[in-house]
PDB file of N, CA and C in Angstrom:
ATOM      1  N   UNK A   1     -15.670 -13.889   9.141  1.00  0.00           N
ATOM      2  CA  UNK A   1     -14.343 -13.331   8.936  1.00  0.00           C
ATOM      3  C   UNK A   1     -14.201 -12.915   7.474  1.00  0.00           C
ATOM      4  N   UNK A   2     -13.940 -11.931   7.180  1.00  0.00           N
ATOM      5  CA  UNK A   2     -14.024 -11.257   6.260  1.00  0.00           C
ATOM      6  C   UNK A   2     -12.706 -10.419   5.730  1.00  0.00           C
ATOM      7  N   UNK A   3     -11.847 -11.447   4.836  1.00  0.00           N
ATOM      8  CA  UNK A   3     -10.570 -10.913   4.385  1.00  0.00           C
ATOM      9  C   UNK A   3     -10.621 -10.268   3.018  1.00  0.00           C
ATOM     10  N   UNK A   4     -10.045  -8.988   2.928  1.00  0.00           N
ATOM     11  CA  UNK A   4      -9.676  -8.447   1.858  1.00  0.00           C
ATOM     12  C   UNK A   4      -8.663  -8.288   1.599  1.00  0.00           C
ATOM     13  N   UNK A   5      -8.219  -8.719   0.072  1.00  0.00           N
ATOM     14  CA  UNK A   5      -7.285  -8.655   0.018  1.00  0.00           C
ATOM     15  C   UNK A   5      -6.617  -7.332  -1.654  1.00  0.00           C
ATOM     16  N   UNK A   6      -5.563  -6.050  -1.124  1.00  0.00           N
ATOM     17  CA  UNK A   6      -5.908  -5.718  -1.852  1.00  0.00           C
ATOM     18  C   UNK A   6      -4.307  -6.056  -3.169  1.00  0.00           C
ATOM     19  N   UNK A   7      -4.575  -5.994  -4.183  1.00  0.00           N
ATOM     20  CA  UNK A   7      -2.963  -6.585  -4.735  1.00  0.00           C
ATOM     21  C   UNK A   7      -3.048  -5.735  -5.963  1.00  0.00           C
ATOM     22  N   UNK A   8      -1.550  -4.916  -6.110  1.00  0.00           N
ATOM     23  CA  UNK A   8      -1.396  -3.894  -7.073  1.00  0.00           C
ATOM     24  C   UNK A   8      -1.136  -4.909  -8.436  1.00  0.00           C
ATOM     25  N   UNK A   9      -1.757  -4.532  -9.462  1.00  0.00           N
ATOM     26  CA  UNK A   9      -1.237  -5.463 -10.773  1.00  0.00           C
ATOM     27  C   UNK A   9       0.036  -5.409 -11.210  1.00  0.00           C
ATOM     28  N   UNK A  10       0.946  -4.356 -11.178  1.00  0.00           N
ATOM     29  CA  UNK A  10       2.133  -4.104 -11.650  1.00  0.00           C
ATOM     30  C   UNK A  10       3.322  -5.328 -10.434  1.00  0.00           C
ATOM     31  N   UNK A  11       2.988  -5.570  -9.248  1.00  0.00           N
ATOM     32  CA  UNK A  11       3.625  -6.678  -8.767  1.00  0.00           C
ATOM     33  C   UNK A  11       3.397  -7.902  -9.139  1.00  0.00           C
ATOM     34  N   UNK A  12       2.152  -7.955  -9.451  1.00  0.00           N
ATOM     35  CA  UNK A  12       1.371  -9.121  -9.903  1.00  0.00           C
ATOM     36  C   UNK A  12       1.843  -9.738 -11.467  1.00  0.00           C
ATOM     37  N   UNK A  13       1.950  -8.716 -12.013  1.00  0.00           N
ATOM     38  CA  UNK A  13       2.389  -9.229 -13.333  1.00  0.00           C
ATOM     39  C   UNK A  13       3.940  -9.511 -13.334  1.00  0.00           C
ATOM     40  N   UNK A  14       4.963  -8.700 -12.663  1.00  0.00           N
ATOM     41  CA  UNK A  14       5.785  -8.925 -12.632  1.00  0.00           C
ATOM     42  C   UNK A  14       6.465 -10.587 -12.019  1.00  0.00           C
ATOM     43  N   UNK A  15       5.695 -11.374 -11.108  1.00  0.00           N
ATOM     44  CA  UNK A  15       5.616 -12.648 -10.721  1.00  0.00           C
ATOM     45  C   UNK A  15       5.304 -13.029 -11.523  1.00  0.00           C
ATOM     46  N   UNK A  16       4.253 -12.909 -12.302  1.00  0.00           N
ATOM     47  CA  UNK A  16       3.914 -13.652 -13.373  1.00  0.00           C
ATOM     48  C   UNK A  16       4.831 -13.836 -15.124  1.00  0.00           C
ATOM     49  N   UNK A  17       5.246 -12.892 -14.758  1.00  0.00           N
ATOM     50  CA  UNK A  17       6.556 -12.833 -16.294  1.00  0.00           C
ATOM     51  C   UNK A  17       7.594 -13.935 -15.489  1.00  0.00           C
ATOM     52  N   UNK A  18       7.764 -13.514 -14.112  1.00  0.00           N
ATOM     53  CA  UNK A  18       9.423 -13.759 -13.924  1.00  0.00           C
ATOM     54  C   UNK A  18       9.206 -15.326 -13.934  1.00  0.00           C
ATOM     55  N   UNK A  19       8.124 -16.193 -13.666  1.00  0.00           N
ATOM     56  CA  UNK A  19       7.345 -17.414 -13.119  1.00  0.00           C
ATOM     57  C   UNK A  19       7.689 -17.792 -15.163  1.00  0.00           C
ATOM     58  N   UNK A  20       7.014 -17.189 -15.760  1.00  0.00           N
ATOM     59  CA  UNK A  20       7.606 -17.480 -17.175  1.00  0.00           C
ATOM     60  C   UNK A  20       8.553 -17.773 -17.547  1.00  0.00           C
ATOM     61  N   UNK A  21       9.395 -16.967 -17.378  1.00  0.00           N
ATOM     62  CA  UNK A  21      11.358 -16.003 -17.645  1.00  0.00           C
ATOM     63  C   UNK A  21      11.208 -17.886 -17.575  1.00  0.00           C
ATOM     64  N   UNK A  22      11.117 -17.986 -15.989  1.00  0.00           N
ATOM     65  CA  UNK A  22      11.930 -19.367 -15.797  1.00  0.00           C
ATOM     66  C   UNK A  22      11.487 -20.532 -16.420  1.00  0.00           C
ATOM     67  N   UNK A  23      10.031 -20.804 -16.874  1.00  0.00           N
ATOM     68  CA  UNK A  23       9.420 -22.229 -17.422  1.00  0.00           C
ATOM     69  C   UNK A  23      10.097 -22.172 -18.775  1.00  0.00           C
ATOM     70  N   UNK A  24       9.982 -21.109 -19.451  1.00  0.00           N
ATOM     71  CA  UNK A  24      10.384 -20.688 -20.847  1.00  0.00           C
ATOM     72  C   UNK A  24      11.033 -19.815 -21.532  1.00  0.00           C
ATOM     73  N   UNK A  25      12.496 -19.679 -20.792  1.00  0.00           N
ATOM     74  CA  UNK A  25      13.499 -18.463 -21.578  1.00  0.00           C
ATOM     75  C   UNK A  25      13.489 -18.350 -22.769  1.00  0.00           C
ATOM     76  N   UNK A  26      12.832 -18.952 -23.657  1.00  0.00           N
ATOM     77  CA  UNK A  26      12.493 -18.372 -25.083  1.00  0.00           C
ATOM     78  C   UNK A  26      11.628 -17.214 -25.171  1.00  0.00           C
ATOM     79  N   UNK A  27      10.861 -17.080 -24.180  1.00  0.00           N
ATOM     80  CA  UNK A  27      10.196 -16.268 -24.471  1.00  0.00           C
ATOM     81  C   UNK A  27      10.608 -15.175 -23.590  1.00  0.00           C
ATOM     82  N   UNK A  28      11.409 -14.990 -23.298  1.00  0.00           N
ATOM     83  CA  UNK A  28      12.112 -13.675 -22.494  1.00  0.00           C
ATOM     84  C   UNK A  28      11.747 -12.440 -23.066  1.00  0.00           C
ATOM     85  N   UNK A  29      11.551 -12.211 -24.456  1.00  0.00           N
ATOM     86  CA  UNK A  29      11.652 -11.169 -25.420  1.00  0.00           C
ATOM     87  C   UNK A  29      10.114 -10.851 -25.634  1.00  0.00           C
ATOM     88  N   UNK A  30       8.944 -11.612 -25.739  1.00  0.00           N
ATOM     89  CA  UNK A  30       7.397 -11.406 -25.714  1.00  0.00           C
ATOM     90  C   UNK A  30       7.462 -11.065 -24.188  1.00  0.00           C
ATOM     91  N   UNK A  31       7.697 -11.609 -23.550  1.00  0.00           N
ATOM     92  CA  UNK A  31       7.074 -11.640 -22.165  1.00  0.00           C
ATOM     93  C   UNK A  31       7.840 -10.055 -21.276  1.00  0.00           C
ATOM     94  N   UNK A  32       8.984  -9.244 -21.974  1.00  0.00           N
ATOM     95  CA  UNK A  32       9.606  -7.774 -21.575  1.00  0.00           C
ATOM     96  C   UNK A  32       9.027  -7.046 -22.375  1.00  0.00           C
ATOM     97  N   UNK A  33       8.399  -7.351 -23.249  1.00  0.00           N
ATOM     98  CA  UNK A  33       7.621  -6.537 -24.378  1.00  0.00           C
ATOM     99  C   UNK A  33       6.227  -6.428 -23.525  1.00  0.00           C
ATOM    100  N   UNK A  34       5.632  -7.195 -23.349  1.00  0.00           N
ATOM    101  CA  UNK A  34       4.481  -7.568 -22.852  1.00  0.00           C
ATOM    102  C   UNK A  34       4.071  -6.760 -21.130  1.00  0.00           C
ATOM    103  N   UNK A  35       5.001  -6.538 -20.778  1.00  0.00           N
ATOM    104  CA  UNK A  35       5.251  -6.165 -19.164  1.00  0.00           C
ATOM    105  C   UNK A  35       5.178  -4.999 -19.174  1.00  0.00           C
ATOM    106  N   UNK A  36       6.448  -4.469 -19.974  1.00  0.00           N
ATOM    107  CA  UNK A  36       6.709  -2.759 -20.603  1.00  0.00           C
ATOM    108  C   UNK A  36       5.395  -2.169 -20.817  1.00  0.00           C
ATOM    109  N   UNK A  37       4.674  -2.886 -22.042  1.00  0.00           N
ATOM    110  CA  UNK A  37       3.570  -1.995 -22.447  1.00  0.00           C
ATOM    111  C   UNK A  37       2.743  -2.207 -21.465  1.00  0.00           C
ATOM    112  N   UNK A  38       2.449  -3.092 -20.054  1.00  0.00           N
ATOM    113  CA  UNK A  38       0.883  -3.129 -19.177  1.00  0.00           C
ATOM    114  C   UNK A  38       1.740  -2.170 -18.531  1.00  0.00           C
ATOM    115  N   UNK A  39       2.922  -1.915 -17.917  1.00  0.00           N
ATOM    116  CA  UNK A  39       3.764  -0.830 -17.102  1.00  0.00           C
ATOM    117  C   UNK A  39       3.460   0.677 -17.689  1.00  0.00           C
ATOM    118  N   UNK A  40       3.526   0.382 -18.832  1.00  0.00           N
ATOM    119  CA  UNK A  40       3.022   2.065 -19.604  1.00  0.00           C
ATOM    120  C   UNK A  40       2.029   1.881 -19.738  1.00  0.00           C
ATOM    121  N   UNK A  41       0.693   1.515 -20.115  1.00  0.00           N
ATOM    122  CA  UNK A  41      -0.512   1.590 -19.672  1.00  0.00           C
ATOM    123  C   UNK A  41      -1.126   1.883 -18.023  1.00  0.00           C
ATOM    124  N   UNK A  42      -0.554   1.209 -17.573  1.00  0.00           N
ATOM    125  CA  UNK A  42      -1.075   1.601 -16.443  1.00  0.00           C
ATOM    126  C   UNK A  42      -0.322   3.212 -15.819  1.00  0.00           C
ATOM    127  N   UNK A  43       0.887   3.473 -16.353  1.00  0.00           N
ATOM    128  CA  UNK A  43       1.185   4.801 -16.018  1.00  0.00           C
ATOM    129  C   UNK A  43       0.913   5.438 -16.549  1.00  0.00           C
ATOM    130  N   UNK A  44       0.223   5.432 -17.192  1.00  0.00           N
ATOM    131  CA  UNK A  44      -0.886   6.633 -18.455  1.00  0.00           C
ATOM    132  C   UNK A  44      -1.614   6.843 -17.860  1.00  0.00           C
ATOM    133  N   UNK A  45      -2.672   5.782 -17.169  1.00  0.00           N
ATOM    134  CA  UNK A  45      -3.805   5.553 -16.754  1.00  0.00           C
ATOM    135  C   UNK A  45      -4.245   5.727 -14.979  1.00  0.00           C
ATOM    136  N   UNK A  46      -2.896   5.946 -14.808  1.00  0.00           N
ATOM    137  CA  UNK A  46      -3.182   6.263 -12.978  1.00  0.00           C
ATOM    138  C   UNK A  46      -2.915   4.862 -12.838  1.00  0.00           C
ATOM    139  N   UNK A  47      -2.444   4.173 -11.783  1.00  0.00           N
ATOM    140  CA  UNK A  47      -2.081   2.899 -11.270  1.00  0.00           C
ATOM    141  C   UNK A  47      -3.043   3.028  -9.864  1.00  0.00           C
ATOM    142  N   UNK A  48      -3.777   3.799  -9.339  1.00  0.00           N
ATOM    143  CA  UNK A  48      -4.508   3.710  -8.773  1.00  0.00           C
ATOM    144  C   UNK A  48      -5.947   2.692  -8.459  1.00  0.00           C
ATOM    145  N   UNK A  49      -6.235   3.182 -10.273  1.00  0.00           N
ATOM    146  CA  UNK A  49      -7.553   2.424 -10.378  1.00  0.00           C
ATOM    147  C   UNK A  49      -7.424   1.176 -10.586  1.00  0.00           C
ATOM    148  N   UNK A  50      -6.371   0.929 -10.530  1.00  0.00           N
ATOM    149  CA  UNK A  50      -5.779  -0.977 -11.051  1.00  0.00           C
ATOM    150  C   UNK A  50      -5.598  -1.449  -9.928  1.00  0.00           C
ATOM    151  N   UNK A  51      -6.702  -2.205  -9.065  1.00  0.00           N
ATOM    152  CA  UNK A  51      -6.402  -2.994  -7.918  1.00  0.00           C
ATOM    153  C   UNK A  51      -7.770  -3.982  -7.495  1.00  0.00           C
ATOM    154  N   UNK A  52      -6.817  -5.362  -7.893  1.00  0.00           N
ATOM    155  CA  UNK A  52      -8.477  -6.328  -7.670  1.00  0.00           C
ATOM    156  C   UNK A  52      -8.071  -7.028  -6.585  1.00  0.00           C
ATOM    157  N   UNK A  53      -9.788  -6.752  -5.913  1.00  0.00           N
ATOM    158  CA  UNK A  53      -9.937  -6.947  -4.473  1.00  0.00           C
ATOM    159  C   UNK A  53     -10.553  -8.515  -4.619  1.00  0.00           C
TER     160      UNK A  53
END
């Protein structure tokens, strides 16, 4: 049985900030900075090629 699984990074990171937001609202301000710029990188870059299987 052979599962693939495929997961866009831009959802992925976004769980992963918001999973932050909540352990450590201090860092609210690195972690929207931090999101923004992989969000504009990857829309520079095609969001296509960003997907780990």
């Amino acid at each position: 049985m052979n599962m693939n699984m495929n997961v866009s990074l831009a959802p992925l990171v976004s769980l992963i900030a918001g999973i932050l937001i909540l352990v450590a609202p201090r860092l609210l301000n690195y972690i929207v900075a931090i999101y923004l710029i992989l969000i504009g990188v990857i829309g520079l870059f095609g969001g296509n090629g960003f997907h780990l299987r």
